[in-house]
Protein backbone atom coordinates (compact mmCIF):
# COMPACT_ATOMS: atom_id res chain seq x y z
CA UNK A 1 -66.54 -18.83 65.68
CA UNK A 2 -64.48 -17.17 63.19
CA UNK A 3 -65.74 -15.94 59.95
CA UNK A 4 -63.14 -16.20 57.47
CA UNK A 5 -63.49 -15.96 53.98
CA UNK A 6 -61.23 -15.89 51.23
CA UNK A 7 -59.94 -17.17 47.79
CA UNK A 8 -57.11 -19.32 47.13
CA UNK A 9 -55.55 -19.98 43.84
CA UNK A 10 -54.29 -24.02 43.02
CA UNK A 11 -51.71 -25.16 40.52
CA UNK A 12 -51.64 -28.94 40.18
CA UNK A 13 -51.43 -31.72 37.65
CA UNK A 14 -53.39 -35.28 36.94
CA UNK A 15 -51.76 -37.70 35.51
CA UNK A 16 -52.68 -40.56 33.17
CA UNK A 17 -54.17 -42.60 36.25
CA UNK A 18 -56.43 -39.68 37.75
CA UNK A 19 -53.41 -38.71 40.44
CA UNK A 20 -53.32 -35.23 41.44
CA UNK A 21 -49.49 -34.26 41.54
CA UNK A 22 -47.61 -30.91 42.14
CA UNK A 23 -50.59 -29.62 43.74
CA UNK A 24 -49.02 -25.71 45.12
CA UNK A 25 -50.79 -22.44 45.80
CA UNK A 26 -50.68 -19.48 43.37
CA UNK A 27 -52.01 -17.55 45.41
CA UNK A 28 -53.18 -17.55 49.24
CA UNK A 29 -56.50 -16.31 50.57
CA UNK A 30 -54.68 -14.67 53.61
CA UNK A 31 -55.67 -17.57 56.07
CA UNK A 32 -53.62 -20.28 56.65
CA UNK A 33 -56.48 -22.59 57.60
CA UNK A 34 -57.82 -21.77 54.21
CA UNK A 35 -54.62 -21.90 52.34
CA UNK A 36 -54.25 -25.90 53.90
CA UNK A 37 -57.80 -26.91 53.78
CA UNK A 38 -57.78 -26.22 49.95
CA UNK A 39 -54.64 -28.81 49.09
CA UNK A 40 -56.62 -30.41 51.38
CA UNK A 41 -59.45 -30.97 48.97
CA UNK A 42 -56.92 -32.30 46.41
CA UNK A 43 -56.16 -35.36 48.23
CA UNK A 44 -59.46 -36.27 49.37
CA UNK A 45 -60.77 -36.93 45.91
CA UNK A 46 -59.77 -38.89 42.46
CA UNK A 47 -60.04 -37.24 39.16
CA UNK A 48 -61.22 -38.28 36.06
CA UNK A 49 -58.44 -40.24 34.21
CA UNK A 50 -57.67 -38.14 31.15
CA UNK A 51 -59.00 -39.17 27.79
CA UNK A 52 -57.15 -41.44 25.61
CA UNK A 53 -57.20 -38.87 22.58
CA UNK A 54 -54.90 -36.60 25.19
CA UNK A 55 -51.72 -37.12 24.27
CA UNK A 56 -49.98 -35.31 27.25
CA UNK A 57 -48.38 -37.24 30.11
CA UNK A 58 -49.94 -35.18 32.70
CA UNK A 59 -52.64 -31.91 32.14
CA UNK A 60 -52.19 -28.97 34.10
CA UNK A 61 -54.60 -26.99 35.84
CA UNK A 62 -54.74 -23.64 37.83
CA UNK A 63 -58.02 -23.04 39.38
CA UNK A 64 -59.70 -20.63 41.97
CA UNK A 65 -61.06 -22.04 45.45
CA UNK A 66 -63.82 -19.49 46.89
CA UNK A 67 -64.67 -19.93 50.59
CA UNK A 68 -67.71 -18.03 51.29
CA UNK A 69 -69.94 -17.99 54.20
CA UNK A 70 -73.48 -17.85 53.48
């Protein structure tokens, strides 16, 4: 079994329906298998639809994935 662990950074979007869009990595944890399995995540799940009060088309978000063995 291989033991990788590693961070990878995501850029993507949601827009007014709760669609993730322009989902791209920042920056790679150094393992493809990471790098793929964290877009991944992105499509397997909805968002939250934005709030109403939001007036922008689309919000923009760059977070950090952490894959960690424990």
């Amino acid at each position: 079994m291989r033991r990788i662990e590693g961070t990878v950074v995501l850029y993507f979007r949601i827009d007014r329906q709760g669609n993730v869009a322009d989902a791209r990595i920042v920056s790679g944890s150094g393992s493809d298998l990471l790098d793929e399995e964290a877009l991944a995540m992105l499509g397997r799940g909805r968002a939250p639809v934005p709030p109403a009060d939001i007036p922008e088309a689309a919000l923009a978000h760059q977070v950090p994935i952490r894959f960690m063995l424990r």
